[in-house]
Structure formats: C-alpha cells, structure tokens
Protein backbone atom coordinates (compact mmCIF):
# COMPACT_ATOMS: atom_id res chain seq x y z
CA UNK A 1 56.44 42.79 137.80
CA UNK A 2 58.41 44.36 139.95
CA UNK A 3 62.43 45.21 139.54
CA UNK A 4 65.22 45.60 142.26
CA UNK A 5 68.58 45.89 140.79
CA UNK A 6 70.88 43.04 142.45
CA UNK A 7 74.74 43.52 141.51
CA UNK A 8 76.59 43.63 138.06
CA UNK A 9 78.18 41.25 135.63
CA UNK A 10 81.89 41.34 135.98
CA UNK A 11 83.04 38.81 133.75
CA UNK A 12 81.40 36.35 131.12
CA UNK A 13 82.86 32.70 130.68
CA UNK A 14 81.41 31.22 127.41
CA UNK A 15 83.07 27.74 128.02
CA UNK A 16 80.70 26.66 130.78
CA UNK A 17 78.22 29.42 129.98
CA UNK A 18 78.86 31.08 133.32
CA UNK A 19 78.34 34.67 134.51
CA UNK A 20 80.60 35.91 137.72
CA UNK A 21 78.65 38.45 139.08
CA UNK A 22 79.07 41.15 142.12
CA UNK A 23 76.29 41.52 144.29
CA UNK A 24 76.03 45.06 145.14
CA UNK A 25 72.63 45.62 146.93
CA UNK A 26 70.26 43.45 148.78
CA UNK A 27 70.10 39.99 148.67
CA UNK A 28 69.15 36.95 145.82
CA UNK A 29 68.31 32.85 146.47
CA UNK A 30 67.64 29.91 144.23
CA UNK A 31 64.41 29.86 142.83
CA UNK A 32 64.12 33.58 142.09
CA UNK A 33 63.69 35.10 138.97
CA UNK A 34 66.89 37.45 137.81
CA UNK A 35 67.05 39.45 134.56
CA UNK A 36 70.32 40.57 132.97
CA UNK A 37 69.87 43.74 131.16
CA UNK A 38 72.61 45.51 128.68
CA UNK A 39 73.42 47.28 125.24
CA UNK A 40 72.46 44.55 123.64
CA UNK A 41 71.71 42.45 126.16
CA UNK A 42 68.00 41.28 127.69
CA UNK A 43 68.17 37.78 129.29
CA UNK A 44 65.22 36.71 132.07
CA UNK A 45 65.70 33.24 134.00
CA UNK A 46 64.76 31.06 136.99
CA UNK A 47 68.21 31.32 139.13
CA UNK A 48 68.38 27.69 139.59
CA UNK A 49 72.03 27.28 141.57
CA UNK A 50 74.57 29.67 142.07
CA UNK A 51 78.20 28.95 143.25
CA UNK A 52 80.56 30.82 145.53
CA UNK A 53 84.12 29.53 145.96
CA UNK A 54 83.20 26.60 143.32
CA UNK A 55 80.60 25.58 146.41
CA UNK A 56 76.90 25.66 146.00
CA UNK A 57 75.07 28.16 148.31
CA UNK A 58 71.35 28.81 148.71
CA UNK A 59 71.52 32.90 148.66
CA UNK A 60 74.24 35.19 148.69
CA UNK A 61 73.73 38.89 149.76
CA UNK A 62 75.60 42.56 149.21
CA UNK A 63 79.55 42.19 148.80
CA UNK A 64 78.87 38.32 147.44
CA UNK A 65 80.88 37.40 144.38
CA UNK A 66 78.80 34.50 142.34
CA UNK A 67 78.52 32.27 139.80
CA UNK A 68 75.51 31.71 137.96
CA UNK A 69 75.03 29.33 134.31
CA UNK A 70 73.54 31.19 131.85
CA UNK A 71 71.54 30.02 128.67
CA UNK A 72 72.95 32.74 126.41
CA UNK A 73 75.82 35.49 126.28
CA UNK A 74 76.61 38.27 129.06
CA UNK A 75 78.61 41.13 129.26
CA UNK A 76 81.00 42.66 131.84
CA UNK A 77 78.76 45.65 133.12
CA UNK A 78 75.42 44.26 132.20
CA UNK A 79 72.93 44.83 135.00
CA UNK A 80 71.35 42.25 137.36
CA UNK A 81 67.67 42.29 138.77
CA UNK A 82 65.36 40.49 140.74
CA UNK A 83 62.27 40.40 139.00
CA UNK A 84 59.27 39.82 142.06
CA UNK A 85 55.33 39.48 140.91
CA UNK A 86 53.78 42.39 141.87
C-alpha cells in the first residue's frame, strides 16, 4: 500500500467524534482510504463524508479546512494519509 501524506489534524472534537483537519498537499474524496498517524496515535478508515462550512462536499484539495467523523481519538498534529493499493 502506498502512502501520500494529505494535511494535519488541527483540532479533535470528542463530542461528535470529529477531526478538523488542514489539507496541506494534494487532494482527498469520499470513498478513499485515510490513515491518521501520531505518538500514540494509528487510526486507518474508509473516508465516508467530509464537511466544509457544516456542508457536505465530495473532495476537498490543498488549503481545504475539513471535517471528518472519526471512530476513535485524534490529536492536534497527528498526520493524515491517503493510503492507495499499490
């Protein structure tokens, strides 16, 4: 499996389970696979909707801000990929 690096967590919401992340290079849609990677964090999942502005948006790209539900704790400064088959 291959690994591009996608943006950064900047803040965690626990109550929805909600990451806001920065997207910092290249681009990400629904239905990809993402991986959050930390200290102590390592957290792969289907990105199944994402939010900009509270609105629902098929893909956001570099400079995006977005919102993505999470099944388990983030971090501010964790790492987002894209993981792609290889």
């Amino acid at each position: 499996m291959a690994e591009q690096r996608i943006g950064e967590v900047m803040k965690f919401f626990s109550q929805p389970s909600v990451a806001a992340v920065k997207i910092t290079d290249g681009e990400v849609r629904v239905g990809d696979t993402i991986k959050f990677t930390g200290h102590t964090t390592d957290l792969t999942m289907p990105l199944d909707s994402m939010e900009v502005n509270n609105q629902k948006v098929p893909q956001a790209v570099a400079g995006d801000y977005i919102g993505i539900k999470v099944p388990d704790r983030v971090r501010p400064g964790d790492e987002v990929w894209k993981v792609t088959p290889s």
